[in-house]
Protein backbone atom coordinates (compact mmCIF):
# COMPACT_ATOMS: atom_id res chain seq x y z
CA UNK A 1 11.59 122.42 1.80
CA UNK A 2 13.83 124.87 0.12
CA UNK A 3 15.40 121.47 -2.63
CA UNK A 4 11.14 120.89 -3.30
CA UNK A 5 11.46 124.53 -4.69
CA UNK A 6 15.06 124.18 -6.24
CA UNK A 7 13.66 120.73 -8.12
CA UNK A 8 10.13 122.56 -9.33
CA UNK A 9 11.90 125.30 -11.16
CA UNK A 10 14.81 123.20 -12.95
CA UNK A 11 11.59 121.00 -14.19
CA UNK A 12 10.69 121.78 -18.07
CA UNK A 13 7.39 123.05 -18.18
CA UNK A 14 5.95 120.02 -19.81
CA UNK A 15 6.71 117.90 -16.98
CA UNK A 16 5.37 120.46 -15.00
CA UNK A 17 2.28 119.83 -16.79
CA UNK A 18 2.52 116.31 -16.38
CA UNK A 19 2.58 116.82 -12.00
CA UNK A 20 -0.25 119.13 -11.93
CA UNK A 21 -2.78 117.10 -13.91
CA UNK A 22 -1.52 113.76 -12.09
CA UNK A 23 -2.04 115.80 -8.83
CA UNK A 24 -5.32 116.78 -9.61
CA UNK A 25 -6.75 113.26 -10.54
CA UNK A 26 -5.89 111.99 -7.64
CA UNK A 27 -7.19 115.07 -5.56
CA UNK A 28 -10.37 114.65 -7.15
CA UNK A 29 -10.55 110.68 -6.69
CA UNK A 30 -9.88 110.86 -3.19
CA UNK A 31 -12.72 113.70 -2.87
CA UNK A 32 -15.28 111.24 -4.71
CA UNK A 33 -14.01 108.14 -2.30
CA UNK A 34 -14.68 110.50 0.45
CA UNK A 35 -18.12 111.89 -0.43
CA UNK A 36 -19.24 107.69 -1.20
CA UNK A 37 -17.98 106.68 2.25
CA UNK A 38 -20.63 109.15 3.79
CA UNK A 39 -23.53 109.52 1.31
CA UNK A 40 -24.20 105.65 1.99
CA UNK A 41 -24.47 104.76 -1.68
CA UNK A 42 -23.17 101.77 -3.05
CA UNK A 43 -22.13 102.59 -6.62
CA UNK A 44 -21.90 98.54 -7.16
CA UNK A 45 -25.38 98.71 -7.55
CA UNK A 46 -27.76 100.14 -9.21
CA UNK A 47 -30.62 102.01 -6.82
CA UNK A 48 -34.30 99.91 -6.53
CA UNK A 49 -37.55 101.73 -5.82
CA UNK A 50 -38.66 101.42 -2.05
CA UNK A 51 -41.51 98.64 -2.06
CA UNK A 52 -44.55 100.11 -1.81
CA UNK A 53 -48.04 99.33 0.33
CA UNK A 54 -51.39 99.69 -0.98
CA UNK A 55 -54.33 99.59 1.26
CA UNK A 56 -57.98 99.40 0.42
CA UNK A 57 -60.49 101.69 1.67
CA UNK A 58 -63.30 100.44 4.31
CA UNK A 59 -66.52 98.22 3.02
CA UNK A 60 -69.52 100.45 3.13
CA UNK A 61 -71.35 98.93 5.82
CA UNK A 62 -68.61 97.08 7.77
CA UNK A 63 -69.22 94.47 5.76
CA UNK A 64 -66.26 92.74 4.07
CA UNK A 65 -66.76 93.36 -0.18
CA UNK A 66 -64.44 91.50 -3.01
CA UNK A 67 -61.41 93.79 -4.46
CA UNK A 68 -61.34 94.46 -7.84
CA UNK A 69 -61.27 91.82 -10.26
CA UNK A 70 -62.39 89.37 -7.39
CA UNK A 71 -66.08 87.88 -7.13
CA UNK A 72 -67.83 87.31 -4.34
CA UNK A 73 -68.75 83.84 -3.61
CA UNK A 74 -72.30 82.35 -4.56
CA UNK A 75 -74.64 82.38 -1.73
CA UNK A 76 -73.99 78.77 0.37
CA UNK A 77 -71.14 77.70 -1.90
CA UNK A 78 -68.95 78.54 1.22
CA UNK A 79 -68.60 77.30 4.79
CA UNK A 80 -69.88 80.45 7.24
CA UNK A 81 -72.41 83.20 7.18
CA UNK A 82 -72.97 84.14 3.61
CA UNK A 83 -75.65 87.14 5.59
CA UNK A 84 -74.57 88.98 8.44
CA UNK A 85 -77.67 90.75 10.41
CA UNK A 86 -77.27 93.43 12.83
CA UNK A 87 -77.56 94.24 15.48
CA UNK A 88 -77.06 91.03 17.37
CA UNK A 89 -80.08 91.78 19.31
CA UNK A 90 -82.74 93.92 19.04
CA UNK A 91 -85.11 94.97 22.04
CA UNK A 92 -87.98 97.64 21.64
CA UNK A 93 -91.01 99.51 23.43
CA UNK A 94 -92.93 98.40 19.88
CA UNK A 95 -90.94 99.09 16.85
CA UNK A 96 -87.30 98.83 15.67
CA UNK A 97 -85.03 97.87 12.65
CA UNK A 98 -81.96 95.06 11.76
CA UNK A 99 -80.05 95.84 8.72
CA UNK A 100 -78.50 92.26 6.91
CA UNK A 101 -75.34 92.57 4.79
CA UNK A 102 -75.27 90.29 1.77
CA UNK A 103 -71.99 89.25 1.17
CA UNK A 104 -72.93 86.30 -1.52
CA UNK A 105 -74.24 86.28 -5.25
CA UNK A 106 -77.55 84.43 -5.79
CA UNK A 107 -77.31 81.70 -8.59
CA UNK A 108 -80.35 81.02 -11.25
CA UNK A 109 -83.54 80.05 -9.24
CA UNK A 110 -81.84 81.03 -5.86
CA UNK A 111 -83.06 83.08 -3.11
CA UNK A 112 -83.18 84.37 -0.02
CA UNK A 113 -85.68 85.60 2.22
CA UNK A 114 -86.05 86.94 5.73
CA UNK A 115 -88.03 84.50 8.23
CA UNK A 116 -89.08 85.58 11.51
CA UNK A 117 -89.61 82.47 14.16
CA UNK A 118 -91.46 82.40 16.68
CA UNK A 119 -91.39 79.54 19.29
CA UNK A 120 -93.94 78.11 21.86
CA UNK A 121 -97.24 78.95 20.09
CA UNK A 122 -100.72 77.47 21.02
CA UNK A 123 -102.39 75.53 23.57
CA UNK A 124 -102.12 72.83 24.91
CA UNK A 125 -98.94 72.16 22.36
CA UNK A 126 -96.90 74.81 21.94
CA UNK A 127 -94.99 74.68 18.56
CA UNK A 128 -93.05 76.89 16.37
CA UNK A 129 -94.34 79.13 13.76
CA UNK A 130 -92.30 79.77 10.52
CA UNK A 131 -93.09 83.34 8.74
CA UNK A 132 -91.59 84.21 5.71
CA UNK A 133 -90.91 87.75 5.21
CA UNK A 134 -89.09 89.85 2.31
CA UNK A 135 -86.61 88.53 -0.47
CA UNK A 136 -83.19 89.81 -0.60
CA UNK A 137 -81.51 90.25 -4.33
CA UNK A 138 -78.12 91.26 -5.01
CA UNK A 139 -74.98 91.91 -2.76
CA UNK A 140 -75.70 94.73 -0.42
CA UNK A 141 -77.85 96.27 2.83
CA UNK A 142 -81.16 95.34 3.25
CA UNK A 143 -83.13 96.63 6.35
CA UNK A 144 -85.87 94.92 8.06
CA UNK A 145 -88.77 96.67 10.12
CA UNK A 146 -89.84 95.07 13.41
CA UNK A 147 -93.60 96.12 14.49
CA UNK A 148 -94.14 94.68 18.12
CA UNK A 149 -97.22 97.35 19.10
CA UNK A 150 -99.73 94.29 18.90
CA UNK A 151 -97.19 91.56 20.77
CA UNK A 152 -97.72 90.78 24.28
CA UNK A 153 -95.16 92.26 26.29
CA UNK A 154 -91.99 90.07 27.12
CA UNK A 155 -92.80 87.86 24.09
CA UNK A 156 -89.70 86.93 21.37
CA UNK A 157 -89.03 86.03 18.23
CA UNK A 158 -86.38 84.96 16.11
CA UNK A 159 -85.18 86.06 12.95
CA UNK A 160 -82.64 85.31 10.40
CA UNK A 161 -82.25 84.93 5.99
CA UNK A 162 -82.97 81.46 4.57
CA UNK A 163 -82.14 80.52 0.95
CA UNK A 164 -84.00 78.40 -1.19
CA UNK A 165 -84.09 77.44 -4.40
CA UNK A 166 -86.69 77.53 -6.56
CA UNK A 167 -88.85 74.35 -5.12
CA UNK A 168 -88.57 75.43 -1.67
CA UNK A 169 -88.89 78.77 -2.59
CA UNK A 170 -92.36 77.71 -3.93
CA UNK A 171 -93.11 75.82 -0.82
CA UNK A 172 -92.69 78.89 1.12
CA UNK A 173 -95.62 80.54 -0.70
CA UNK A 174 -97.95 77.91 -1.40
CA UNK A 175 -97.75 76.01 2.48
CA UNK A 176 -98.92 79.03 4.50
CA UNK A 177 -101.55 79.09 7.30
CA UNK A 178 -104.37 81.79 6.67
CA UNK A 179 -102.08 83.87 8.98
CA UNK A 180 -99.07 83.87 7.14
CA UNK A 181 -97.30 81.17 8.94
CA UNK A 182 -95.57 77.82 8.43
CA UNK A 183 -95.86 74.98 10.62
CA UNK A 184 -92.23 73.93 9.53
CA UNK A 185 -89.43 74.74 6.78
CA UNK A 186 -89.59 73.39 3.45
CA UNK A 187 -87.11 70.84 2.74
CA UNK A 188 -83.88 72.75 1.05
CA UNK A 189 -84.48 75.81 3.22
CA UNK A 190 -80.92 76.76 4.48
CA UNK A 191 -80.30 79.34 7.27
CA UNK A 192 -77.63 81.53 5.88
CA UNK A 193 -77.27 84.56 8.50
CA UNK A 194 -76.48 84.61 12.21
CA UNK A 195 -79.99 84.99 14.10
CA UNK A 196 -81.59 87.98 15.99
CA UNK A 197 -83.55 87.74 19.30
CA UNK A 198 -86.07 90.35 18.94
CA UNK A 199 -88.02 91.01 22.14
CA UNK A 200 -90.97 93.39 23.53
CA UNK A 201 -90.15 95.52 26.25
């Protein structure tokens, strides 16, 4: 090693110079490679944001609402259940509730109204009564009181959300029995919800 040290010092200091800043460059390059190799990054490219995931917050009610900027559909423009009532069935001792979700948007001279059915009434035909209950507006909850204290015990009724429009809807009103009832649905009376058996303990 002792000619390495003979050949440094008979260099003129300019080439001296030269070797150090030579040496250097490529100390420093091969520090950079090394530091690449295990940081992962691939200076080829230039670094994209991570994708990102956005997840909307639950429906108040368990029912399924439109997004922002999205409508909901009008009420029996779509295949399905435009009303979902809970719960699926209802027995009580004499009183209870159902809750129905609108999930729809009623058009001009639309609506919809609760109906409670009631099967097998009268002697020595039984037949079905129709009773029209309380109109449901805009998208949302609507609860529904069920007072059996004056039912026989064991008896059953059905009930469920029709929609109309404004003909029907009229029909509805105008038809009734002096108790309240319908003998049958007006033509154009669509059954829009699942239905409820509600029965007396």
């Amino acid at each position: 090693m002792s000619w390495i040290g003979s050949w440094w010092s008979s260099q003129p200091a300019t080439m001296k110079a030269a070797i150090v800043t030579v040496a250097g460059s490529i100390i420093v390059g091969c520090l950079g490679l090394w530091s690449g190799v295990f940081s992962g990054k691939d200076d080829r490219h230039d670094p994209k944001p991570a994708p990102s995931a956005s997840r909307s917050g639950p429906s108040s009610g368990g029912a399924p609402t439109a997004g922002p900027g999205q409508a909901l559909p009008g009420c029996g423009d779509k295949p399905g259940l435009d009303v979902t009532v809970e719960p699926k069935q209802l027995t009580v001792a004499s009183d209870g509730s159902l809750t129905a979700e609108v999930n729809c948007t009623l058009g001009d001279g639309w609506h919809l109204t609760w109906m409670v059915q009631i099967d097998g009434v009268g002697k020595p035909v039984p037949h079905t009564n129709y009773y029209p209950k309380d109109d449901l507006g805009r998208p949302g909850p609507y609860n529904f009181d069920v007072h059996l204290s004056q039912a026989e015990p064991g008896s059953a009724r059905t009930i469920y959300v029709v929609l109309t429009d404004d003909f029907s809807y009229r029909q509805l009103s105008e038809n009734r029995n002096p108790d309240g009832s319908l003998l049958k649905l007006p033509n154009g009376a669509r059954k829009v919800s699942n239905s409820v058996l509600v029965k007396r303990y």
